[in-house]
Each structure stands twice: as C-alpha cells, then as structure tokens.
Protein backbone atom coordinates (compact mmCIF):
# COMPACT_ATOMS: atom_id res chain seq x y z
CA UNK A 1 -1.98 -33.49 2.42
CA UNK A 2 0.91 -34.50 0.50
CA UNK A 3 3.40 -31.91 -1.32
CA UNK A 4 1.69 -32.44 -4.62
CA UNK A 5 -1.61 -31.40 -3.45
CA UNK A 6 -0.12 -28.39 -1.49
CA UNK A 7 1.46 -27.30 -4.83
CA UNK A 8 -1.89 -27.90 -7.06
CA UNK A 9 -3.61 -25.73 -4.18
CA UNK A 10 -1.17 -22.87 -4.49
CA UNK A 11 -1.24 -23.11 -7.86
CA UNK A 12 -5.36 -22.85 -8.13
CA UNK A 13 -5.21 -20.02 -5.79
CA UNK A 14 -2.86 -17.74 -7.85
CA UNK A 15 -4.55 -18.64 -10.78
CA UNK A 16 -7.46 -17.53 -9.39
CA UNK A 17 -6.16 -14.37 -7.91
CA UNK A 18 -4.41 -13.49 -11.35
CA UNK A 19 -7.77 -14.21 -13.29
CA UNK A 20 -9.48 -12.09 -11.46
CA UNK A 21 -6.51 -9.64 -11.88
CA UNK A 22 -6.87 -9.03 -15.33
CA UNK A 23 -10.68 -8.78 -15.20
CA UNK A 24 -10.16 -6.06 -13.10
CA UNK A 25 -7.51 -4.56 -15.05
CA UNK A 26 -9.55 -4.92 -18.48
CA UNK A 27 -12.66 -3.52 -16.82
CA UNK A 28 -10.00 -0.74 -15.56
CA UNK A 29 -8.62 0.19 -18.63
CA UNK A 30 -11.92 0.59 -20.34
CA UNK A 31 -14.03 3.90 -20.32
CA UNK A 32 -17.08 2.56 -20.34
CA UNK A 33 -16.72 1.28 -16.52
CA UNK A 34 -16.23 4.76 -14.92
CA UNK A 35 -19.67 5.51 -14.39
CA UNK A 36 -21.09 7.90 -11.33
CA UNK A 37 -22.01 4.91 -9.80
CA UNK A 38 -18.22 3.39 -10.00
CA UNK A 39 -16.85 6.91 -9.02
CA UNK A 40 -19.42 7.02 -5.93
CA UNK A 41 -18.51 4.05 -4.29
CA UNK A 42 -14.75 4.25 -5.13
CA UNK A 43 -14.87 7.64 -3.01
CA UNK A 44 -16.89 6.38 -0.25
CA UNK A 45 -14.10 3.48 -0.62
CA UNK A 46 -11.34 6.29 -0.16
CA UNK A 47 -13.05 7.53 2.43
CA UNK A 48 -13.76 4.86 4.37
CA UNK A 49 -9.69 3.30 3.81
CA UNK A 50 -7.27 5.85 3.96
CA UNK A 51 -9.57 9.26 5.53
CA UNK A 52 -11.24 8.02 8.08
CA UNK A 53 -7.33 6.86 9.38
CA UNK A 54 -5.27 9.26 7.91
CA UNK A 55 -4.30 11.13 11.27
CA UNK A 56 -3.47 8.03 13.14
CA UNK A 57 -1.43 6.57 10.34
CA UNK A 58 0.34 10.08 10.40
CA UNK A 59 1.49 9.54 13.72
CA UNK A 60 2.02 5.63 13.42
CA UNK A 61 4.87 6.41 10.26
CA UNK A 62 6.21 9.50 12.18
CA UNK A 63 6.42 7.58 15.43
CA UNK A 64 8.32 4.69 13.64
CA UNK A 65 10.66 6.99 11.96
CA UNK A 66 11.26 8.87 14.75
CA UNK A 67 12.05 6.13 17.03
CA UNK A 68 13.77 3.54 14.28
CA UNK A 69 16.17 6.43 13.31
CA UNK A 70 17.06 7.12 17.21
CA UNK A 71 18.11 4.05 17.91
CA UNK A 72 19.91 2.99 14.95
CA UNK A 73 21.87 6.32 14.80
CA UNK A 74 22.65 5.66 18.49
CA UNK A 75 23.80 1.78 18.06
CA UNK A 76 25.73 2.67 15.17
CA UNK A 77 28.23 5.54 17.04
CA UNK A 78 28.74 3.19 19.40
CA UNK A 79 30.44 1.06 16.57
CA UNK A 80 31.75 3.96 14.62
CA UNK A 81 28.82 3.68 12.20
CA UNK A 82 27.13 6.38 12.16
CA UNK A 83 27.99 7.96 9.17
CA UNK A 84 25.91 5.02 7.49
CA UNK A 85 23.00 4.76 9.92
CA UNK A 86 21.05 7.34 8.50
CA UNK A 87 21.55 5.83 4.71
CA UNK A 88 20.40 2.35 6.42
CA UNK A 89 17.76 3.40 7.92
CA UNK A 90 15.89 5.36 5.06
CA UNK A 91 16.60 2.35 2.50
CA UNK A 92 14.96 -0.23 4.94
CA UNK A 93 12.13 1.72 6.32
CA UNK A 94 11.50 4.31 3.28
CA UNK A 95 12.01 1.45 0.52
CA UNK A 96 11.04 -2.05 2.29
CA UNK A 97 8.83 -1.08 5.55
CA UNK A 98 6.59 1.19 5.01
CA UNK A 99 5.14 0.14 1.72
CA UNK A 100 4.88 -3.01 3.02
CA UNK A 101 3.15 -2.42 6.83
CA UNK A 102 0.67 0.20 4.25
CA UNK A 103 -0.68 -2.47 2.21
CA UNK A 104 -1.03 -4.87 4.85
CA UNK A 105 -2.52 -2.22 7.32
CA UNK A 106 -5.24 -1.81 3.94
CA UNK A 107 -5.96 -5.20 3.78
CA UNK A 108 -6.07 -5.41 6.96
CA UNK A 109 -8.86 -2.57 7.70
CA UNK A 110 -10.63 -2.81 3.97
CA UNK A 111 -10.42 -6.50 2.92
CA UNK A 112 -12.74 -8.42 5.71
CA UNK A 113 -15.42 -5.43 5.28
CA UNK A 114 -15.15 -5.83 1.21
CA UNK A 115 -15.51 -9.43 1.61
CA UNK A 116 -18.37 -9.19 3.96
CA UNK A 117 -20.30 -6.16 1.93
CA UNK A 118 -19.78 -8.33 -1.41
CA UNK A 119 -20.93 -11.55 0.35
CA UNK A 120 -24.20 -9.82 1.70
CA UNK A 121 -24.86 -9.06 -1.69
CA UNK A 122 -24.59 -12.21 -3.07
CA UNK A 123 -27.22 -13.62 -0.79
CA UNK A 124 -29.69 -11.16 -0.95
CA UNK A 125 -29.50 -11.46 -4.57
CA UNK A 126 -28.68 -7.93 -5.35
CA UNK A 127 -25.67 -9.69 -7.98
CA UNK A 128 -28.39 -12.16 -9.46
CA UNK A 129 -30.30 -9.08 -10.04
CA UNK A 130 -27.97 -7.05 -11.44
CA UNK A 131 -27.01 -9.80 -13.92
CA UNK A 132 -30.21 -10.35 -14.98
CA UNK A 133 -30.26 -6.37 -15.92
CA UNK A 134 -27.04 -6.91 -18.12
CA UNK A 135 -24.91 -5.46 -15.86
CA UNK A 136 -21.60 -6.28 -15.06
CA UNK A 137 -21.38 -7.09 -10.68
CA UNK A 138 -17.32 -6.89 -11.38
CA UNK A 139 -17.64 -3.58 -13.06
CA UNK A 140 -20.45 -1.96 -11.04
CA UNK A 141 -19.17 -3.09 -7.45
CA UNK A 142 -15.71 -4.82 -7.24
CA UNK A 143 -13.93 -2.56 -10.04
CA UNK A 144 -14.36 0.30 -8.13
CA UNK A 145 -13.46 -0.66 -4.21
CA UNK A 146 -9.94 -2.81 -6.21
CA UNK A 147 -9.66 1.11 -7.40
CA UNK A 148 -9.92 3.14 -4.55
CA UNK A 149 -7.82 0.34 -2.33
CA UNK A 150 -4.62 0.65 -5.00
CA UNK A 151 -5.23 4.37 -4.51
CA UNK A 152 -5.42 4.45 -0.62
CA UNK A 153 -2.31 2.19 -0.43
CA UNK A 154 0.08 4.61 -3.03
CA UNK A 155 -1.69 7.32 -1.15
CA UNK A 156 -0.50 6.20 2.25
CA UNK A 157 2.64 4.84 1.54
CA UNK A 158 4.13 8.30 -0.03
CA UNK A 159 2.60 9.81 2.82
CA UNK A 160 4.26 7.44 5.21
CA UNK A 161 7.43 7.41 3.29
CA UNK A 162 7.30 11.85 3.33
CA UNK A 163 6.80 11.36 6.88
CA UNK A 164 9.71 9.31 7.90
CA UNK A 165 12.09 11.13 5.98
CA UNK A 166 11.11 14.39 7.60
CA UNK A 167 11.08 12.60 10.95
CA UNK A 168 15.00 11.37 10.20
CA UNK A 169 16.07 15.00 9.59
CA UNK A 170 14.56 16.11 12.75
CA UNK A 171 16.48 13.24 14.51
CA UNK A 172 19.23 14.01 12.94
CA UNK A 173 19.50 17.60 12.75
CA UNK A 174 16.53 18.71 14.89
CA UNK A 175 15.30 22.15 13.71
CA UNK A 176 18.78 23.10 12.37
CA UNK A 177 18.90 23.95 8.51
CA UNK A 178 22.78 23.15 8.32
CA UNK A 179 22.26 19.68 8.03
CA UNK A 180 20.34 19.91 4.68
CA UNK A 181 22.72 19.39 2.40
CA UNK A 182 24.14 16.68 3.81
CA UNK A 183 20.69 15.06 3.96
CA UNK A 184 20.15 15.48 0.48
CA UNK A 185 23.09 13.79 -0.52
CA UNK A 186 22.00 11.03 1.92
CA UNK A 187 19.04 10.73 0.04
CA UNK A 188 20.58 11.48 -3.68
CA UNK A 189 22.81 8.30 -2.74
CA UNK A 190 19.52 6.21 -1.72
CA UNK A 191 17.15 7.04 -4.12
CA UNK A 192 19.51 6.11 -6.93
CA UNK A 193 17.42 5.05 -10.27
CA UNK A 194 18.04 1.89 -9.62
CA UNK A 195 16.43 1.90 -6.07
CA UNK A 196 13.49 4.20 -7.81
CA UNK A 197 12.74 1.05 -10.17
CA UNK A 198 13.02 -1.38 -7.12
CA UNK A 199 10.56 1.38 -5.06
CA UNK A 200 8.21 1.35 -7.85
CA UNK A 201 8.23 -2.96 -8.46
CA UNK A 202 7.84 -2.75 -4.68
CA UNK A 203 5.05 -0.90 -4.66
CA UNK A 204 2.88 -2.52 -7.22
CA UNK A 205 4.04 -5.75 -5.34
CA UNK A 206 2.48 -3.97 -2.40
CA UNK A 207 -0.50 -3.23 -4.41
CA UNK A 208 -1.10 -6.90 -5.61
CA UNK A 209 -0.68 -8.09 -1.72
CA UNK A 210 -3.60 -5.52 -0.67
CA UNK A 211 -5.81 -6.21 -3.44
CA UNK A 212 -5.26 -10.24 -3.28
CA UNK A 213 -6.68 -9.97 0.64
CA UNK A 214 -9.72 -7.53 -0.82
C-alpha cells in the first residue's frame, strides 16, 4: 500500500466517523428522538457501562492516585522537588490520564458488545423491519447507546478525577486538615481557566475517541 492510498483510507474513515457524527448529533438535538424507547435502552446502556463497574473503577482511579502521587512526591525530595510534585502530578493524571484511560476503558468494555448487538440486528432483519415501519434504526437504537456512552465516560472521568485528588491529599497530608489550604492553592494554580478550557476540549476529545470505537 503506497502513502497515497494510506492517506485516502484515513481520510474515508474520518469522513465516515464524522458523518455519522453529525447524524447523531442532529438526531440528538431534536425532541422528537427522546422517546421511552430511546430513554430505555440509554439506561440499560448506563447500566450496563459505567454501574455494573463503578466500584472497581473506584478503586482502579484511587489506586493510581494513590500510588502515582507516592512515588512522584518521593522522587522529587530526593531532587529538591517536591514543592512541585504535587502540582505535576494532578495536571498529568487529573487533566491528561484519567480522561483518557476512561474513554478508552468505555470503548473498551461497551464498543465490541454495541458492535456485536447492532450487527445481530442487522442480520436478523430487525433494521430492515424497522425501516420498512418508517422508523429511524439511528434514532431508535444507535442514538441512544452514542448517549448513554458520552454520559458514562463524563460520568467516570469526574468521578475518577474527584477520586485522585482526594487520594493526593491523603498522600500528602494523610487525615490532617492543616494541609488544606495549601492544597487548594495547589489546585487554584492548576485548574487555572485556561487549563479548565484545555480539561473541557480534552474531554469532548475523549468523548469522540469512545464513541468512534462504539
């Protein structure tokens, strides 16, 4: 395959995947496709993504904070650095990480069983049949699981992101409320408006990464 052809390919597949973007954002933006039925299987979508895994992710972000935040606070006296570990450490794993292991751990979990349940459907004919009943197979089954995996991943990733800085105080400060202050000027100084704009590009970046693998 020469360059060219590589090129053309990535180029049909994003064209693709952004077509299909803005179906599902028209169909989103319009009333008419929030039916019971969309609701339903959105919440059984919810359930099934971010519920049914809620307590392990829990411990997975704590875990990660706790342990990222030991040993970069530990590296960094050795060099003298410690008053900037804790400021490194929450930009990179608050800001970069964790949105980013959240949507793939989504796709990951949601976007093979999406696939699979939409594929089934197609060959039984269930999609023939509900086109020739005039109704929409994007609206009536693909709207609503795109839905409930955006909200699963925004879900998850302030959860995650809650969870790691609580996890830095306690490694930090342990159960001590003396070091409060100090935090919150930690995290005044990283969640600048600037970085808030970058966190929130981030995570709809984060969103179109989970939803492309759906």
């Amino acid at each position: 395959m020469t360059r060219r052809d590589a090129t053309l390919g990535w180029i049909r597949v994003w064209g693709r995947a952004a077509r299909l973007a803005l179906a599902v954002a028209v169909a989103g933006l319009s009333p008419a496709s929030y039916t019971p039925h969309t609701r339903s299987v959105a919440l059984q979508q919810i359930y099934f993504t971010a519920w049914q895994v809620l307590i392990r992710f829990s411990l997975f972000a704590a875990l990660l904070g706790l342990v990222v935040v030991q040993i970069t606070v530990s590296v960094a006296r050795d060099f003298d650095l410690a008053a900037y570990a804790l400021e490194l450490v929450l930009r990179v794993l608050v800001l970069e990480v964790i949105p980013l292991l959240t949507a793939l751990f989504v796709a990951l979990r949601s976007g093979a069983a999406i696939n699979t349940e939409i594929a089934l459907m197609q060959v039984s004919g269930e999609l023939d049949g509900m086109r020739a009943e005039d109704m929409d197979p994007l609206e009536r089954e693909f709207l609503p699981r795109v839905l409930a995996t955006g909200i699963s991943v925004t879900a998850l990733t302030i959860l995650g992101c809650g969870l790691v800085l609580v996890t830095a105080y306690l490694a930090m400060y342990g159960f001590s409320p003396w070091g409060f202050n100090e935090y919150s000027r930690t995290i005044a100084r990283v969640f600048d408006p600037p970085a808030l704009v970058g966190f929130a590009l981030g995570l709809i970046e984060v969103l179109a990464l989970a939803v492309k693998y759906v």
